[in-house]
Protein backbone atom coordinates (compact mmCIF):
# COMPACT_ATOMS: atom_id res chain seq x y z
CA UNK A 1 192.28 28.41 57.51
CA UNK A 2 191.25 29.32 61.39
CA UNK A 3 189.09 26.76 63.14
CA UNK A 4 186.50 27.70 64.30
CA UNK A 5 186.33 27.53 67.79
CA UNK A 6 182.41 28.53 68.34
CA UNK A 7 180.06 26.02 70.16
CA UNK A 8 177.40 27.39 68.95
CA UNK A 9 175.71 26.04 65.43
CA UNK A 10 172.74 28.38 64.72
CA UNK A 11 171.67 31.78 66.63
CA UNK A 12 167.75 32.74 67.16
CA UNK A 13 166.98 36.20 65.54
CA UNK A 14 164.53 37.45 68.31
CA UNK A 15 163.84 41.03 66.85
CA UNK A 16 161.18 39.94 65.03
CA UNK A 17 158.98 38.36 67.96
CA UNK A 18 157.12 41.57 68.60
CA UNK A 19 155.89 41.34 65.50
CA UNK A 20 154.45 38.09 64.85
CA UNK A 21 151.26 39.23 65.73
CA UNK A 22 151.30 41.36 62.22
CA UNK A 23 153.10 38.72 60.43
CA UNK A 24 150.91 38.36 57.35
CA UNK A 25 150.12 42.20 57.12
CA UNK A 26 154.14 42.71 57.36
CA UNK A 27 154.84 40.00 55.13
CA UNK A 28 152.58 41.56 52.34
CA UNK A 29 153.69 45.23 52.82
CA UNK A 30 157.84 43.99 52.85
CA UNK A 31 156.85 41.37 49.99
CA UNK A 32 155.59 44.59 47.91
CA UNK A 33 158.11 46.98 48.87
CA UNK A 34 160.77 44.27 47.77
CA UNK A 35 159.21 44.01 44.56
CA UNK A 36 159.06 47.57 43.51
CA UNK A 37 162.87 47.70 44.68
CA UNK A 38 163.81 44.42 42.63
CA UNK A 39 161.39 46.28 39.97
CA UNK A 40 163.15 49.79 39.88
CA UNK A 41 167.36 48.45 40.33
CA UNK A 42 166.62 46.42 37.56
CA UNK A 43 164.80 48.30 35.20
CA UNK A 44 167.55 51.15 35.61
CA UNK A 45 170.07 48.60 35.67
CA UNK A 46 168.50 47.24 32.46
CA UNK A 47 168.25 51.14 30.48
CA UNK A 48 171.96 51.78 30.66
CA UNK A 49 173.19 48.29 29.80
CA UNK A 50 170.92 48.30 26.79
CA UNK A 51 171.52 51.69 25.60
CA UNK A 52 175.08 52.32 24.32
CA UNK A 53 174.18 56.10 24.83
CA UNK A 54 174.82 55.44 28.47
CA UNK A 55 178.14 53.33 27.73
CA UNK A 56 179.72 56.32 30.20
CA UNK A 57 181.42 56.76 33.30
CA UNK A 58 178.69 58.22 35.49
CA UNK A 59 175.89 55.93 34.12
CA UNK A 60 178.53 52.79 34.18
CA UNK A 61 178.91 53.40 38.25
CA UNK A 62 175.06 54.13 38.43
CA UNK A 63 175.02 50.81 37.25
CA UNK A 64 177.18 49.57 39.71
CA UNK A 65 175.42 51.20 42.10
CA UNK A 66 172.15 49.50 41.27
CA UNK A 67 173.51 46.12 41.76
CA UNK A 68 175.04 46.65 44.93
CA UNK A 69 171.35 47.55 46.30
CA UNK A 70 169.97 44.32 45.01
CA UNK A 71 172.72 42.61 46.41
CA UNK A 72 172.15 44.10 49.56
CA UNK A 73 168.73 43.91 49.92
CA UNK A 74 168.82 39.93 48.73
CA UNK A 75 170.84 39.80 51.92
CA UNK A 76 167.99 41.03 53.74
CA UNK A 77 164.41 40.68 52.55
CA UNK A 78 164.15 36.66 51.29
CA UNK A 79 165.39 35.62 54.62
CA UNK A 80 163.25 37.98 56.81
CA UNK A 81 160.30 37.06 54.40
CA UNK A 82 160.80 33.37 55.63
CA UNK A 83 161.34 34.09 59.13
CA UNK A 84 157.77 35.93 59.14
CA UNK A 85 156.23 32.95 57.76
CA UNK A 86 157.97 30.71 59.90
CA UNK A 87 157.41 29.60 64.02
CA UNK A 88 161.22 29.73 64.63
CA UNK A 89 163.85 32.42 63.52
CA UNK A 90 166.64 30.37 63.40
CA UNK A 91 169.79 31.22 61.53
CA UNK A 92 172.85 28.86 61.24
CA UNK A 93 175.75 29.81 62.26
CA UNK A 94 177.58 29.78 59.12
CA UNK A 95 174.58 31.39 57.44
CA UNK A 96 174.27 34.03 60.25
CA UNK A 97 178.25 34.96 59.38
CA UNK A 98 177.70 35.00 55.69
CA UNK A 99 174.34 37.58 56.28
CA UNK A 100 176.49 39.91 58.73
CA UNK A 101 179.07 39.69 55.95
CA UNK A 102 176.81 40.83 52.83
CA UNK A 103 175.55 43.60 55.34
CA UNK A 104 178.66 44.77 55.88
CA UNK A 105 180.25 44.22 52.55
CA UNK A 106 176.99 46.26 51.34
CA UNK A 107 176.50 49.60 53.33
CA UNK A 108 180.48 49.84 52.71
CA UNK A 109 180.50 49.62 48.87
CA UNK A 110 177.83 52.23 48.66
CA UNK A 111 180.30 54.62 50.20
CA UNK A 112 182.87 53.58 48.27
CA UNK A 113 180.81 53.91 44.61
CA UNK A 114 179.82 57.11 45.86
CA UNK A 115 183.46 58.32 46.52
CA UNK A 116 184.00 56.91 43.11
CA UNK A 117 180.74 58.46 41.73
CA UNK A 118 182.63 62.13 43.55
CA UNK A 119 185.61 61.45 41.51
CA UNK A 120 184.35 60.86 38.21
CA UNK A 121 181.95 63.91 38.68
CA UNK A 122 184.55 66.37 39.63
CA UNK A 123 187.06 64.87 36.96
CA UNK A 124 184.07 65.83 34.76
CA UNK A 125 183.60 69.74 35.97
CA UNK A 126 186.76 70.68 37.37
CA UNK A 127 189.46 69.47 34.25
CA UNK A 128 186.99 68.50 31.36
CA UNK A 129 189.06 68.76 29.06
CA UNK A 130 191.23 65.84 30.46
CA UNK A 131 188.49 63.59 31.71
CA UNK A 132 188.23 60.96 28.73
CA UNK A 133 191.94 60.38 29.09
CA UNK A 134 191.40 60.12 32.84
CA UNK A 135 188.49 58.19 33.07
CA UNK A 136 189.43 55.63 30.08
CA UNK A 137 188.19 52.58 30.08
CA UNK A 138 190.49 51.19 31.88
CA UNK A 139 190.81 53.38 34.86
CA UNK A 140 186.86 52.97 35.19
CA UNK A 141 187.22 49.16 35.51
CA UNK A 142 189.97 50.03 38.61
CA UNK A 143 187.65 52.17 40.10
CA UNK A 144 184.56 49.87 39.94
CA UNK A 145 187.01 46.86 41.02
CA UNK A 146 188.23 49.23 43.84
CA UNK A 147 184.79 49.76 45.03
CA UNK A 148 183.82 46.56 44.83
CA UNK A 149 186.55 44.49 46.16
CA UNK A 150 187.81 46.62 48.97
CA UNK A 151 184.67 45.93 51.41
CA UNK A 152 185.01 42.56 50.31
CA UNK A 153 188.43 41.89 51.50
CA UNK A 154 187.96 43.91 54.48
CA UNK A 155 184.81 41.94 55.72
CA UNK A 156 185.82 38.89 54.48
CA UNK A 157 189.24 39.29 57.12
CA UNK A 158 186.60 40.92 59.55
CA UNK A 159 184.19 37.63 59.64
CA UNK A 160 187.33 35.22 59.39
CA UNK A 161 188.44 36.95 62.95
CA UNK A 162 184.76 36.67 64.46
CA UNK A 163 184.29 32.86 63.39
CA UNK A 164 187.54 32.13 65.99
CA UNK A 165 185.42 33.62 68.44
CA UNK A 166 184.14 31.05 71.23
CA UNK A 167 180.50 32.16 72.31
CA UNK A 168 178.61 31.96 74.87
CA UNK A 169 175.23 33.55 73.85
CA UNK A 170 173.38 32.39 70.26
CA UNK A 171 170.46 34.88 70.81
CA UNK A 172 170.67 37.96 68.80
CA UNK A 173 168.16 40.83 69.30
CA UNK A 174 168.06 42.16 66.12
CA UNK A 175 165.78 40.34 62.77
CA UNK A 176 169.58 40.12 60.81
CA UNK A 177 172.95 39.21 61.41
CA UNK A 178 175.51 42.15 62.58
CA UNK A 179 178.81 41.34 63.04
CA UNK A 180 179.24 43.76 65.81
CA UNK A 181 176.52 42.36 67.51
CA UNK A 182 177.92 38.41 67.62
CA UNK A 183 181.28 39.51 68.91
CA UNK A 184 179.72 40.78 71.56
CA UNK A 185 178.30 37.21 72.29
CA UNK A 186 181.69 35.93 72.58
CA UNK A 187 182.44 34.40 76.13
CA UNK A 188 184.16 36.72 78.99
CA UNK A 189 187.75 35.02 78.59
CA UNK A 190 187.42 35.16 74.66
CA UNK A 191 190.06 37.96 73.49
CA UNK A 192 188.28 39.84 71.12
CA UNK A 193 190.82 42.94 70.82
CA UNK A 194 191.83 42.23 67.28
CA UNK A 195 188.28 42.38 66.15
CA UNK A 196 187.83 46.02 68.20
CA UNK A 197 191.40 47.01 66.31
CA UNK A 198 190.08 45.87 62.57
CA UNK A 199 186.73 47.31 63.54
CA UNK A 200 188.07 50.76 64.27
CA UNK A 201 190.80 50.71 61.05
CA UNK A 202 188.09 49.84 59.07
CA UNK A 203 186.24 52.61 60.41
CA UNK A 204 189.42 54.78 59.61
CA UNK A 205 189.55 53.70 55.98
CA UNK A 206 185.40 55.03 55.55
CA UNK A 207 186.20 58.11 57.52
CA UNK A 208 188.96 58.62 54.92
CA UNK A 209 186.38 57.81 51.94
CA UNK A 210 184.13 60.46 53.49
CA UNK A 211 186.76 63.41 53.58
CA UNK A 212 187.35 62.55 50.06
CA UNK A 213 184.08 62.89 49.02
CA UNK A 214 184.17 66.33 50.97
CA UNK A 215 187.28 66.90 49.24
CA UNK A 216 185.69 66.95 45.94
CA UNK A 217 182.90 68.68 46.29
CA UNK A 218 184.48 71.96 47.93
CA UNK A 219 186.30 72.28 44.54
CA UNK A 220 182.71 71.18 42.74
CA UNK A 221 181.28 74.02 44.27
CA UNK A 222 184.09 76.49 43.97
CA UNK A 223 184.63 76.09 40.26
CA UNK A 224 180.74 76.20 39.55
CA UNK A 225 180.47 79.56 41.34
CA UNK A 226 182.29 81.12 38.62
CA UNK A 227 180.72 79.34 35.33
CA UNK A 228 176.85 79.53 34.99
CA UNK A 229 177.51 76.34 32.36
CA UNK A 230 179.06 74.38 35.49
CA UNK A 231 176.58 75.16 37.68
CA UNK A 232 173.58 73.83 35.08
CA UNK A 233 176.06 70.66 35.23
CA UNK A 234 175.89 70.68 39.07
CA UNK A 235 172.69 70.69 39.54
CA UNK A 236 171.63 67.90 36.90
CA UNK A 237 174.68 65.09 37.75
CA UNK A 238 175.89 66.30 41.49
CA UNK A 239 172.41 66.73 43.10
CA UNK A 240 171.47 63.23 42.70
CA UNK A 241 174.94 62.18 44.14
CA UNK A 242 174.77 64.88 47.05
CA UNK A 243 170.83 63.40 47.75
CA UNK A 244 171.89 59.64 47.49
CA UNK A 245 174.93 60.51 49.74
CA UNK A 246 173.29 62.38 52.53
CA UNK A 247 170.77 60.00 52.69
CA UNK A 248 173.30 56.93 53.30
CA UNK A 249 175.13 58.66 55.92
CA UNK A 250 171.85 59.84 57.84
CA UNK A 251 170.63 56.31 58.43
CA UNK A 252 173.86 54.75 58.77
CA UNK A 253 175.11 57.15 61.17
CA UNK A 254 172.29 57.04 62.81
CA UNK A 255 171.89 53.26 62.79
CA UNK A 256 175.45 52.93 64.01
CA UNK A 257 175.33 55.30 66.62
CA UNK A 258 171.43 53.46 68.17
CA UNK A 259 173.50 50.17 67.66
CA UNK A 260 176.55 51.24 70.03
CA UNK A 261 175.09 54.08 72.37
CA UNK A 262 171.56 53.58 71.92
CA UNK A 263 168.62 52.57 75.02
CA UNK A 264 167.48 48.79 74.76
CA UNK A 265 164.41 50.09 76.47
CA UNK A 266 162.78 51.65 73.10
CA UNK A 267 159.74 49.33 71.44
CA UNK A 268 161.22 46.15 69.43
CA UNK A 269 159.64 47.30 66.52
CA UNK A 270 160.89 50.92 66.54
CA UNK A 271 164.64 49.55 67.38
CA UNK A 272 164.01 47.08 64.11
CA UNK A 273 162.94 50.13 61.99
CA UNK A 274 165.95 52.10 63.00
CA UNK A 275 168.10 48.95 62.20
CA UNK A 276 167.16 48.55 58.59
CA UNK A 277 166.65 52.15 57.76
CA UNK A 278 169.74 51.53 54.97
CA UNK A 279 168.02 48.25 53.50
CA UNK A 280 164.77 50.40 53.41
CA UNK A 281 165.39 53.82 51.80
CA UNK A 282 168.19 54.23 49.96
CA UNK A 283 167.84 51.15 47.49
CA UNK A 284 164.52 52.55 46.25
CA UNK A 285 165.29 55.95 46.64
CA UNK A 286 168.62 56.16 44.51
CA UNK A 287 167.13 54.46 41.24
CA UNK A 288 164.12 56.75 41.63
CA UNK A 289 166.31 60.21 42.13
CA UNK A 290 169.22 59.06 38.90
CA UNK A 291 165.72 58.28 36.97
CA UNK A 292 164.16 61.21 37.36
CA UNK A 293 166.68 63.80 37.38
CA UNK A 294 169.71 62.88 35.21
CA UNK A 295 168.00 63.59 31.83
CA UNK A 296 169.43 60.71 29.56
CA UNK A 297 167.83 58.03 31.34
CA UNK A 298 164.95 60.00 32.12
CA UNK A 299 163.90 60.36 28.29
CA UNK A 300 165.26 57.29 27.54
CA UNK A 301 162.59 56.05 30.25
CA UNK A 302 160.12 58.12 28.21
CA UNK A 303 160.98 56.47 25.26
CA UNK A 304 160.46 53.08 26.24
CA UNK A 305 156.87 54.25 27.67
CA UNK A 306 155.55 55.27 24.58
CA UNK A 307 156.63 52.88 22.99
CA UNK A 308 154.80 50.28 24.83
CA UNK A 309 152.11 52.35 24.66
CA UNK A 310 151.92 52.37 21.25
């Protein structure tokens, strides 16, 4: 194991300061909106597990899916809940790592289940008649274990390279933990190449994922162009998918590009809405958009209304 060669012991998220003013208003609003996301990951999370109906690929890595937003968001929203209730936004260090790390780890698996989720859906359209033998059991389990476990190794190597950092700085101008943003603490004589080498391979390996995804879906929309059938298909299990995937890559492009070319000189609180734009919409979004519009889980929602109704 590397020792870690940091000074520092805790960092002080300053982000939030503008904002203290509007604490308890803030902390009611983000205390509600993490509720209703809690509220509709695990309801949907819930439907499929409990309905052997939905025992299937595509609602198995919904599933997936799901849980990866609540584990993303429980990164996120207890921590910044306690911060806004608290006089000092103090992190520690090891805590601070292990936040940047679920951050990470998070945004990254959603790209990866939705190259999955590309897979399995043109698998489905383009050679249905070989896509039980091809998405058996267990090649599903290797793709949900790919997903899952490729982020993790990669930012568990990533935050292993950034604890052997010495710093120089513990104040972070941001209300999380980004990785990115506590190398560039590290002191002037502190080599941090490596980290800038993993940091761009790793952005090589999610380019790759995106191509794929590209890959897919130019053969999605070529073989549904000639079959009205695959085009009804399309529209009810791809749309979602397309939706969920433009989304991600919107904020997170856009985060990413604010967080390495963007002006310091915007408002606090505008530069802290940019940087959680992924924790905010697409973990409610995506269990709203699968619920509504792919139709087994929408009448199986239905179902368990009236039900409870009755």
């Amino acid at each position: 194991m590397m020792e870690n060669v940091s000074s520092v012991r805790s960092f002080v998220l300053s982000g939030i300061n503008e904002t203290m003013n509007y604490r308890i208003s803030i902390f009611s609003l983000t205390l509600l909106y993490y509720c209703v996301i809690l509220f509709f990951n695990i309801s949907l999370i819930a439907v499929i597990i409990t309905d052997e109906n939905l025992h299937e690929p595509m609602y198995i890595l919904l599933c997936s899916f799901c849980i990866n937003g609540l584990y993303g968001t429980t990164g996120f929203y207890p921590k910044f809940l306690l911060d806004l209730l608290s006089s000092s936004q103090e992190i520690s260090y090891e805590g601070c790592l292990l936040q940047a790390f679920v951050m990470y780890s998070f945004a990254c698996c959603d790209l990866s289940i939705l190259a999955v989720m590309a897979y399995d859906r043109y698998v489905a359209i383009c050679q249905p008649l070989h896509y039980h033998s091809f998405m058996s059991k267990r090649r599903l389990c290797q793709l949900v274990c790919f997903s899952w476990l490729t982020p993790f190794c990669i930012f568990s190597i990533s935050i292993i390279l950034t604890s052997t950092l010495k710093l120089c700085s513990s104040k972070i101008q941001k209300i999380f933990c980004v990785n990115w943003i506590i190398v560039k603490l590290a002191c002037p004589d502190t080599d941090t190449s490596s980290n800038s080498v993993f940091a761009y391979l790793t952005i090589f390996i999610y380019v790759f994922h995106g191509f794929f995804i590209i890959w897919t879906y130019m053969h999605l929309v070529r073989k549904c162009a000639k079959s009205k059938d695959d085009r009804v298909k399309f529209m009810q299990t791809c749309v979602p998918h397309l939706i969920s995937l433009i989304t991600f890559l919107v904020v997170i492009v856009f985060d990413l590009m604010y967080m390495r070319f963007g002006s310091a000189d915007l408002p606090q609180s505008l530069q802290n809405f940019i940087s959680i734009e992924f924790l905010l919409i697409p973990p409610l979004m995506n269990p709203l958009i699968y619920g509504f519009k792919l139709t087994k889980i929408r009448n199986r929602i239905l179902c368990l209304v009236r039900g409870g109704r009755k």
